[in-house]
N, C-alpha and C. Protein backbone atom coordinates (compact mmCIF):
# COMPACT_ATOMS: atom_id res chain seq x y z
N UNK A 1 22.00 79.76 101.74
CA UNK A 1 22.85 80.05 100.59
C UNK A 1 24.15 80.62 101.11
N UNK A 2 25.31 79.97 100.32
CA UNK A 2 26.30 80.48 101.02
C UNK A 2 26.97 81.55 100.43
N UNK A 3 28.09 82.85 100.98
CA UNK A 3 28.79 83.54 100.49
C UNK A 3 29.16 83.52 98.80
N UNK A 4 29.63 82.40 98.72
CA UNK A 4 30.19 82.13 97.18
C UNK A 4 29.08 81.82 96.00
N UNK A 5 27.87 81.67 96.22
CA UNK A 5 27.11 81.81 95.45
C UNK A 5 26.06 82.90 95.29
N UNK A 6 26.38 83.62 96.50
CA UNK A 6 26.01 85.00 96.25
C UNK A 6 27.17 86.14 95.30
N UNK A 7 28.21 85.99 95.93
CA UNK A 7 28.90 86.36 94.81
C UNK A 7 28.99 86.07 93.37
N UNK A 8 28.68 84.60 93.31
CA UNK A 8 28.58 84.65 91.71
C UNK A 8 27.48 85.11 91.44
N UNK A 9 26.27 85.31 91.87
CA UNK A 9 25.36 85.75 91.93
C UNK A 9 25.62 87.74 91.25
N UNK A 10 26.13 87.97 92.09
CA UNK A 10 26.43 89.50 91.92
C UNK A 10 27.69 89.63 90.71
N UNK A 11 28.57 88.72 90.37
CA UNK A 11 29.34 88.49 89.45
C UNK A 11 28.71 88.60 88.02
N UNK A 12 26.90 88.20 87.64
CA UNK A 12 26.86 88.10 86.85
C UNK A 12 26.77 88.55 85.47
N UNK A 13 26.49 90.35 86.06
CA UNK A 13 26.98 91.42 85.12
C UNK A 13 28.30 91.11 84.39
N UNK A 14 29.23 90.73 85.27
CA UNK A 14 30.91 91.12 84.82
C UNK A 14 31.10 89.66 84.28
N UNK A 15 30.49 88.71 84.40
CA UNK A 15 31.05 87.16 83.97
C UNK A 15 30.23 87.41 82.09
N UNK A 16 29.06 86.97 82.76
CA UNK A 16 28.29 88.13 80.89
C UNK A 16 28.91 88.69 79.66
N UNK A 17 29.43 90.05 80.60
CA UNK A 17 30.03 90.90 79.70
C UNK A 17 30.30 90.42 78.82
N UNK A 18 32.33 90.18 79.82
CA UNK A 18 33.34 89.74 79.41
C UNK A 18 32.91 88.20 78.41
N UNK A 19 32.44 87.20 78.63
CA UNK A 19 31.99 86.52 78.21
C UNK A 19 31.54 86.66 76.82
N UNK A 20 30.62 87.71 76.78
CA UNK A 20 30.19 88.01 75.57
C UNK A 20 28.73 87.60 75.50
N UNK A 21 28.31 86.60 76.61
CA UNK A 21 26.84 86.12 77.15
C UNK A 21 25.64 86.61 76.54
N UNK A 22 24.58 86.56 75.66
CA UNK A 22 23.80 86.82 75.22
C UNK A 22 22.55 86.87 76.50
N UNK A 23 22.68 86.80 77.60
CA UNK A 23 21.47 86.41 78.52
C UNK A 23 20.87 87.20 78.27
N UNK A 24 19.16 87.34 78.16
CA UNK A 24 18.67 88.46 78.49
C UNK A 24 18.34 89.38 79.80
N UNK A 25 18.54 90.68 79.70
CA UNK A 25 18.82 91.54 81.19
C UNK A 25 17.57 91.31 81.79
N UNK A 26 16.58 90.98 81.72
CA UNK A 26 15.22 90.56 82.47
C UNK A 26 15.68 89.38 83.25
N UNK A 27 15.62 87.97 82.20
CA UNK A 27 16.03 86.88 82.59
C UNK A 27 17.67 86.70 84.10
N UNK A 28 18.34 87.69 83.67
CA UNK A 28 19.15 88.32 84.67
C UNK A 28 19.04 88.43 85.96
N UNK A 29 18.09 89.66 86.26
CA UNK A 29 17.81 90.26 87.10
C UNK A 29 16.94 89.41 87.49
N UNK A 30 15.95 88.57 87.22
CA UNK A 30 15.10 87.59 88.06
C UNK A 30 16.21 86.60 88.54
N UNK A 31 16.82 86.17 88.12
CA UNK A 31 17.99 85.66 88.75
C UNK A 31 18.74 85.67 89.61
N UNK A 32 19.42 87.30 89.81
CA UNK A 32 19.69 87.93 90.65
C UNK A 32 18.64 88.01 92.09
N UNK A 33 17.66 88.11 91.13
CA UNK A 33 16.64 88.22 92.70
C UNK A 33 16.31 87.08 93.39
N UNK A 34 16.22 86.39 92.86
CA UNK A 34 15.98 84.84 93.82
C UNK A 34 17.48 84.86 94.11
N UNK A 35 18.95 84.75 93.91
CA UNK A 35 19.55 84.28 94.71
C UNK A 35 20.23 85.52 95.83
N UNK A 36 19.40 86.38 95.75
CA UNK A 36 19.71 87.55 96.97
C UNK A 36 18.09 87.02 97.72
N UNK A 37 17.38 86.54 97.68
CA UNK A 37 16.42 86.40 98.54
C UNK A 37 17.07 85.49 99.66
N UNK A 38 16.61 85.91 101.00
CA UNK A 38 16.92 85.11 102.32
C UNK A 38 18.16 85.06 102.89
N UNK A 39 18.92 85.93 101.87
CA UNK A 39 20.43 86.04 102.69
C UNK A 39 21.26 86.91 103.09
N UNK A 40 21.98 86.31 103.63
CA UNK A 40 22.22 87.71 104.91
C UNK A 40 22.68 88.85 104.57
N UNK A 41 23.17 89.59 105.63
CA UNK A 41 23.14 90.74 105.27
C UNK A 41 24.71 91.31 104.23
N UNK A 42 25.88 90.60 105.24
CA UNK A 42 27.07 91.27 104.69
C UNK A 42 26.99 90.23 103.63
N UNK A 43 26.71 89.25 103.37
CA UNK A 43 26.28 88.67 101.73
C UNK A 43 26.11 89.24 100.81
N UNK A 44 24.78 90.35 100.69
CA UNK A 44 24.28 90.87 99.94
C UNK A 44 25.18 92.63 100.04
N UNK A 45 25.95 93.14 101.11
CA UNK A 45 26.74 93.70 100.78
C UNK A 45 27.73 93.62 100.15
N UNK A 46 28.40 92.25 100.45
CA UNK A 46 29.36 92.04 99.29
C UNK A 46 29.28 92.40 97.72
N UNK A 47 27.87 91.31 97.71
CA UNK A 47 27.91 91.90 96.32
C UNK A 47 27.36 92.75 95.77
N UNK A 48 26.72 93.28 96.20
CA UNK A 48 26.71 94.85 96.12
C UNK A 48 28.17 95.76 95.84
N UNK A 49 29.03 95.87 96.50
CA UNK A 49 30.31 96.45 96.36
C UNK A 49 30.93 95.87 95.32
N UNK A 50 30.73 94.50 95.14
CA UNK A 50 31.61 93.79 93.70
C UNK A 50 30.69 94.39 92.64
N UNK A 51 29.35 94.51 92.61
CA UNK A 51 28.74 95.04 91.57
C UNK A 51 29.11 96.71 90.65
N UNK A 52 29.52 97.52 92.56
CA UNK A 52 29.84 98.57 91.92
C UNK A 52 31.20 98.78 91.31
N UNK A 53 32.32 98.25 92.13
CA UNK A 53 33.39 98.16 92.26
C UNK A 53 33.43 97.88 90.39
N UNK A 54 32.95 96.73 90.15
CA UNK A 54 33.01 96.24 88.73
C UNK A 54 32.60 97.16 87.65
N UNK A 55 31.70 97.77 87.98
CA UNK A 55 31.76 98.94 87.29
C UNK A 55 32.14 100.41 87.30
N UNK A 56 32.64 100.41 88.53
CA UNK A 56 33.64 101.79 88.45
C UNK A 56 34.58 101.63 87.55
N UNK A 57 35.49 100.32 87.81
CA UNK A 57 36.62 99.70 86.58
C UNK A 57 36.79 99.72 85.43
N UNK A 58 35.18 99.73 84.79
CA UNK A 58 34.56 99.59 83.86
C UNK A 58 34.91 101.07 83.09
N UNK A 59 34.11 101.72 83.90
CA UNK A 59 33.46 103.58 83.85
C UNK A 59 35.29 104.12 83.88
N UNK A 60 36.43 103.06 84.34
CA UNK A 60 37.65 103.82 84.53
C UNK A 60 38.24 103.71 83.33
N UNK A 61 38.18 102.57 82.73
CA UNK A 61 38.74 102.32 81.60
C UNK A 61 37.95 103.12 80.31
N UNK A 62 36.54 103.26 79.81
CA UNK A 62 36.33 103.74 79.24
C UNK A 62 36.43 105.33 78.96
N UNK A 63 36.68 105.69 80.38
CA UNK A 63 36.99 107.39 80.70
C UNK A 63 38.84 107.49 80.06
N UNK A 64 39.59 106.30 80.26
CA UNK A 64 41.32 106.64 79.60
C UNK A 64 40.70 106.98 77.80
N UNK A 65 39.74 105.87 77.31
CA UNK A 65 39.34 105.67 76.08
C UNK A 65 39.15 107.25 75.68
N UNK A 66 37.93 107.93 76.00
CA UNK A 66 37.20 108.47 76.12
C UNK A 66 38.16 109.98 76.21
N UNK A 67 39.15 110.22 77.11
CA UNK A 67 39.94 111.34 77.82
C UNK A 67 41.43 110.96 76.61
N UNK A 68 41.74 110.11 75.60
CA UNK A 68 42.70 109.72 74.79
C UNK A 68 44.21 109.20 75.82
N UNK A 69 43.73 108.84 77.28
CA UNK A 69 44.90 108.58 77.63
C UNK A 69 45.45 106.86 77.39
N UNK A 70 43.97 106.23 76.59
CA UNK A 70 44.26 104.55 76.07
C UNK A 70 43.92 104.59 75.05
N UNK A 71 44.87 103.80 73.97
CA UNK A 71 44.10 103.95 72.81
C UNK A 71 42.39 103.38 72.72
N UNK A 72 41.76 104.01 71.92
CA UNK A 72 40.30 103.56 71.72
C UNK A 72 40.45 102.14 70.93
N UNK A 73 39.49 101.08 71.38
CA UNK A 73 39.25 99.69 71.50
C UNK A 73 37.84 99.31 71.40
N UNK A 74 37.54 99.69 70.01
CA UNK A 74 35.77 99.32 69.97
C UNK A 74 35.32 97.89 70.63
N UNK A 75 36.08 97.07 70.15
CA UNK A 75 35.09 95.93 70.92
C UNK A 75 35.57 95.80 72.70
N UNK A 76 36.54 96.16 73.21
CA UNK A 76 36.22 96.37 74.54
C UNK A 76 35.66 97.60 74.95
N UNK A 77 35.53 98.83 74.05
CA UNK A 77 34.58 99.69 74.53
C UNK A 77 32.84 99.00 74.54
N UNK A 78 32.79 98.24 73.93
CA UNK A 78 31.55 97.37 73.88
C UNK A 78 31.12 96.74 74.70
N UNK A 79 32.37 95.93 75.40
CA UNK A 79 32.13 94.79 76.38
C UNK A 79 31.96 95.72 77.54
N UNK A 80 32.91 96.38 77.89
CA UNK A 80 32.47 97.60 78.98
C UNK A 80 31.46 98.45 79.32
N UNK A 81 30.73 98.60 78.22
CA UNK A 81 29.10 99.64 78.50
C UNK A 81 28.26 98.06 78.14
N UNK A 82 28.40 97.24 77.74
CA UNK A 82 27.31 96.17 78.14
C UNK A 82 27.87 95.80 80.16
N UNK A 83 28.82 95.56 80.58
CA UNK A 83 28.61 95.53 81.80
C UNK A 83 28.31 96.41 82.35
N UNK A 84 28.36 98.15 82.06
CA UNK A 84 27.65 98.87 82.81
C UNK A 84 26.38 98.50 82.21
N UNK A 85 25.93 98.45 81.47
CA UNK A 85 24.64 98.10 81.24
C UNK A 85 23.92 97.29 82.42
N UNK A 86 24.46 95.92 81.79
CA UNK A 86 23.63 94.92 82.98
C UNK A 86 23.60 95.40 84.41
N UNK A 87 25.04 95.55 85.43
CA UNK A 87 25.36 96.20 86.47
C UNK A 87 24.31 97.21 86.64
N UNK A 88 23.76 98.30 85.76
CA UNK A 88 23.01 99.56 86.03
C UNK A 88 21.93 99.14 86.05
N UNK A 89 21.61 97.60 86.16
CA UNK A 89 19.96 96.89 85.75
C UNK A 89 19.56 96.84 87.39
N UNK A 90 20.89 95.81 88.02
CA UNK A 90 20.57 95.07 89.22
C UNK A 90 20.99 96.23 90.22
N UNK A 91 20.88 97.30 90.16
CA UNK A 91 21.00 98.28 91.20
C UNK A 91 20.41 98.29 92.30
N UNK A 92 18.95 98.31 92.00
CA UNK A 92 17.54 98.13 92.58
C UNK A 92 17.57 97.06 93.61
N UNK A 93 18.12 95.66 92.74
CA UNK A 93 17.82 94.73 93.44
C UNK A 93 19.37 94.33 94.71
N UNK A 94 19.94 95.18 94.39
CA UNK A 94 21.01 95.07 95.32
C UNK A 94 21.04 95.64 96.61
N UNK A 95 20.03 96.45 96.31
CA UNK A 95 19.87 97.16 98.11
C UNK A 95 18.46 96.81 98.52
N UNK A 96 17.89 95.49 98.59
CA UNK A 96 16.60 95.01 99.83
C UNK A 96 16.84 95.52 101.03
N UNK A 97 15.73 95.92 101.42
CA UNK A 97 15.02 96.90 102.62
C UNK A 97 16.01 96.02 103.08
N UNK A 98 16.64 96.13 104.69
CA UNK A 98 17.05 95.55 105.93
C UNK A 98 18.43 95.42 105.38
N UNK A 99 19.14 96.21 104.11
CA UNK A 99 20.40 95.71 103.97
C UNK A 99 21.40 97.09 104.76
N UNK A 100 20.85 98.12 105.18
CA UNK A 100 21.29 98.79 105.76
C UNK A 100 22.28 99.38 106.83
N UNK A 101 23.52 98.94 106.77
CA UNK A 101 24.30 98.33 107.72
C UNK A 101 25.27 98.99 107.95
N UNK A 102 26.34 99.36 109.02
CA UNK A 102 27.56 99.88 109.24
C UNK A 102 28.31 99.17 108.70
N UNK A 103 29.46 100.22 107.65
CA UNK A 103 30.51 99.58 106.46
C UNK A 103 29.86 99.96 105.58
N UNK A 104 29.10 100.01 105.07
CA UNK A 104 28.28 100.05 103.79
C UNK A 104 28.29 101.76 103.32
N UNK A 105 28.97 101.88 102.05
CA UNK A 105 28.64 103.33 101.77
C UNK A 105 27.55 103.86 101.24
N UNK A 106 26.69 103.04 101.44
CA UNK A 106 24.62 103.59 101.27
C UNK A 106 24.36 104.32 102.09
N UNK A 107 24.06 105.58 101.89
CA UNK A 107 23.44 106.29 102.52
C UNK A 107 21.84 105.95 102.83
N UNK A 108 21.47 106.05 104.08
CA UNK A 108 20.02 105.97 104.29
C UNK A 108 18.99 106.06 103.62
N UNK A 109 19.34 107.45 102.97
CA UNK A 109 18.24 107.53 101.91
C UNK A 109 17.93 106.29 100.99
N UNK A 110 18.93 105.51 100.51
CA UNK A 110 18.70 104.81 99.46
C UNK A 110 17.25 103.97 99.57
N UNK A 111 16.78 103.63 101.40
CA UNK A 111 15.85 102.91 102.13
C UNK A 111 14.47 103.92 102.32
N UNK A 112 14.84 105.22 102.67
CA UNK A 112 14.03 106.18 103.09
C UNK A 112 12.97 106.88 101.62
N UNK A 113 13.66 107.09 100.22
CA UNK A 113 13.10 107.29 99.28
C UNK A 113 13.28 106.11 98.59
N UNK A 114 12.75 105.29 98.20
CA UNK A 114 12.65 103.97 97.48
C UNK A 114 12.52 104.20 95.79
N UNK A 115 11.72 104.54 96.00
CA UNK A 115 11.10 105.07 94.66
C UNK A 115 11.87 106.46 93.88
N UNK A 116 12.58 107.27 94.66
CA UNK A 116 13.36 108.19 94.14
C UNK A 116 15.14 107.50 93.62
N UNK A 117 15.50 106.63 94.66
CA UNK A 117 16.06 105.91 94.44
C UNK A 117 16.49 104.55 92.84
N UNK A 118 15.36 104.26 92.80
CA UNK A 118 14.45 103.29 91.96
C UNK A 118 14.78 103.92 90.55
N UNK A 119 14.51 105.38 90.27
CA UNK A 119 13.96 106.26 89.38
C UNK A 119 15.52 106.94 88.67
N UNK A 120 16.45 106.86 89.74
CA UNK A 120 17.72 107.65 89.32
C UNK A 120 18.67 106.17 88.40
N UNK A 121 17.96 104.53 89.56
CA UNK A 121 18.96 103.61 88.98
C UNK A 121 18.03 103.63 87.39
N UNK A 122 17.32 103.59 87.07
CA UNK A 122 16.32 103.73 85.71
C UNK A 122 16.94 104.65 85.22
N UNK A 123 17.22 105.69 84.96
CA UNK A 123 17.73 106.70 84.63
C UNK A 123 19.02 105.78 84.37
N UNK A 124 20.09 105.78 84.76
CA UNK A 124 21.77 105.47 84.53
C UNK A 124 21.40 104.18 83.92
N UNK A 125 20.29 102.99 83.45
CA UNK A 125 20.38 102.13 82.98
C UNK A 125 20.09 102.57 81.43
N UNK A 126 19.13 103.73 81.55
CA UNK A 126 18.65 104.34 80.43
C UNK A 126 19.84 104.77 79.25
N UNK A 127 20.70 105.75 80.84
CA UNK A 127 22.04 106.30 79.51
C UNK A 127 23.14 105.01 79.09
N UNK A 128 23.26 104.12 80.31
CA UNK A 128 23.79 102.74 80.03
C UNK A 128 23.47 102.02 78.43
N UNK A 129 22.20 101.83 78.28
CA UNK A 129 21.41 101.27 76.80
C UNK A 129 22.33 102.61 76.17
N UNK A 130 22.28 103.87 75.82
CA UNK A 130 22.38 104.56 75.07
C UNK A 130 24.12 104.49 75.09
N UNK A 131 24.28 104.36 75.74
CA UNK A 131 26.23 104.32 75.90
C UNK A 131 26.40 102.82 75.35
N UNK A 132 26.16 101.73 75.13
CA UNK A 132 25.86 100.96 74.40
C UNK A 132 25.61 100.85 72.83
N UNK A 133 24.43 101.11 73.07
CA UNK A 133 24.13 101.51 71.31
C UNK A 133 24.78 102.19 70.88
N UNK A 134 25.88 103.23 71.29
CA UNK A 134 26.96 104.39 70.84
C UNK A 134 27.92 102.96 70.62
N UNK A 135 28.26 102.18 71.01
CA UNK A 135 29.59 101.70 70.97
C UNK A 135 29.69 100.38 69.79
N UNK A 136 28.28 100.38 69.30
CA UNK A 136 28.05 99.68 68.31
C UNK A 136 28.54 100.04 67.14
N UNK A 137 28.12 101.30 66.48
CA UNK A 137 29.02 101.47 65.23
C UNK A 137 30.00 102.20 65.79
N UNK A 138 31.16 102.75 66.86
CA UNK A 138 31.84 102.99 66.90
C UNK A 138 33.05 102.80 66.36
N UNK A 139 33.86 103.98 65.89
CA UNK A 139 34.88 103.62 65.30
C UNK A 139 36.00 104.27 66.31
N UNK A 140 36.24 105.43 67.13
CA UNK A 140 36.43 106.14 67.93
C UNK A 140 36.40 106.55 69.30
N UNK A 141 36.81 107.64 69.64
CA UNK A 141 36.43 107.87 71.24
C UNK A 141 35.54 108.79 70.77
N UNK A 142 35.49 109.64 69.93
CA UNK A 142 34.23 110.49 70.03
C UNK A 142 32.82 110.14 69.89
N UNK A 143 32.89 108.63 69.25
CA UNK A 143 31.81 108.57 68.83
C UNK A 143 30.66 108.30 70.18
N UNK A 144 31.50 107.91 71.15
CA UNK A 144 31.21 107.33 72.74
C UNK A 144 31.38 108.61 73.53
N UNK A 145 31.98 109.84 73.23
CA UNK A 145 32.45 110.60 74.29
C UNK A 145 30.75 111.00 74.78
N UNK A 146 30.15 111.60 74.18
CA UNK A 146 28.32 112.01 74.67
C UNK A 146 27.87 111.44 75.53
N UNK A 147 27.72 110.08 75.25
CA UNK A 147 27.07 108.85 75.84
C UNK A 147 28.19 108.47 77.06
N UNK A 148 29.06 108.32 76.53
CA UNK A 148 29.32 107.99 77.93
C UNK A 148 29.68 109.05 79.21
N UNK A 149 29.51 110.51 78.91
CA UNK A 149 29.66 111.69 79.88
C UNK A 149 28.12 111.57 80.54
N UNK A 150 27.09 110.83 79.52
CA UNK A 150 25.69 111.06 80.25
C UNK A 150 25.73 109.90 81.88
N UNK A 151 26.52 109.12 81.48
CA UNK A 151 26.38 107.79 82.25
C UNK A 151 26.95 108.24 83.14
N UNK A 152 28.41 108.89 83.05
CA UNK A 152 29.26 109.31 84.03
C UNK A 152 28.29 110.73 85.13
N UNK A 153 27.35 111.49 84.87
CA UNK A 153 26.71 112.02 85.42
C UNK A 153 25.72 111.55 86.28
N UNK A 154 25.21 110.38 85.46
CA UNK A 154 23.78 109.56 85.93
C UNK A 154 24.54 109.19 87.15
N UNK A 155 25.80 108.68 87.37
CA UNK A 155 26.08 108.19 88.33
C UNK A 155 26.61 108.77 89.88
N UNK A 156 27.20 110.37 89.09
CA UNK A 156 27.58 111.19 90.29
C UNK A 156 26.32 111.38 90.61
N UNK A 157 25.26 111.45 90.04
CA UNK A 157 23.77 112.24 90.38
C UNK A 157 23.09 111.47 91.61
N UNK A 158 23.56 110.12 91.08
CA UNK A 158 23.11 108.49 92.55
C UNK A 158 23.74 109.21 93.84
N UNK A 159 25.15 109.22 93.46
CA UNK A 159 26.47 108.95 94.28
C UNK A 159 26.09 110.20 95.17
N UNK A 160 25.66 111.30 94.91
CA UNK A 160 25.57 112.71 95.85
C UNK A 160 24.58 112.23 96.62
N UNK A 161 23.76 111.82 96.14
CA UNK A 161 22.23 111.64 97.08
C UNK A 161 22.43 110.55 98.14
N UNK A 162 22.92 109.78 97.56
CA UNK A 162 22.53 108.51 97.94
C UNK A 162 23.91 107.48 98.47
N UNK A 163 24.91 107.92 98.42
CA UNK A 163 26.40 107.17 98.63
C UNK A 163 27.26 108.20 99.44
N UNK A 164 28.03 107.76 100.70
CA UNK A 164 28.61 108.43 101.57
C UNK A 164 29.98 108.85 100.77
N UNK A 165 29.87 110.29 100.82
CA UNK A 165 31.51 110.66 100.45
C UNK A 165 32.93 109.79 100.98
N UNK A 166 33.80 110.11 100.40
CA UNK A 166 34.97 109.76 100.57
C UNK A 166 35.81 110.51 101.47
């Protein structure tokens, strides 16, 4: 499998979204997993980094929303916590054992506790659904500000443990 279809591969949170894609996040993530099976390594780093990268962007724009420095935009506040959504699904499946590599801002642990690991991306998919369902009847930034401060935590909470500082 080559580079470019691993990337679309890892693209498919952010193609979705934006899209408006009805897929279901199960149907997804099995997806995701067969086309990260058998391939190499800086492959599956790539998209890994496009995965997060895509949703930092995400988490940036809804924080201007959120902080009143953009005006509030219910239906792209929508489209944005459904890609953190999906994105907060394939976490798991983005770091297979042996992806462990110099360049990569994974900290060891992510390999060493699996299951603690596992438990925090569950967690940020959890407040993800709930930062979601906030943006449904939204009319506002407040109505999102809760929900999406939980997500924004879920993620420093990964990022300390488990992701090399800056």
């Amino acid at each position: 499998m080559n580079v470019t279809r691993l990337a679309l591969a890892g693209a498919l949170g952010l193609s979705a979204a934006v899209a408006g894609a009805a897929a279901p996040a199960v149907a997804q993530q099995e997806i995701l997993e067969k086309e990260l099976r058998g391939l190499d390594v800086v492959a599956v780093l790539h998209a890994r980094e496009d995965t997060m990268k895509g949703m930092k962007r995400a988490m940036s724009e809804l924080a201007k929303m959120v902080e009143e420095e953009a005006p509030f935009d219910a239906v792209k506040a929508a489209q944005l916590a459904e890609l953190i959504e999906r994105n907060t699904r394939e976490i798991p499946v983005l770091f297979p054992e042996g992806t462990q590599i110099r360049g990569s801002n994974a900290l060891d642990a992510v390999w060493e506790e699996p299951e603690a690991f596992a438990a925090l991306a569950e967690e940020a998919t959890g407040k993800a659904v709930a930062l979601k369902a906030a943006t449904d009847p939204a009319s506002t930034a407040d109505d999102i500000s809760a929900a999406f401060k939980e997500v924004a935590l879920s993620c420093r909470a990964c990022h300390k443990d488990y992701k090399k500082p800056f």
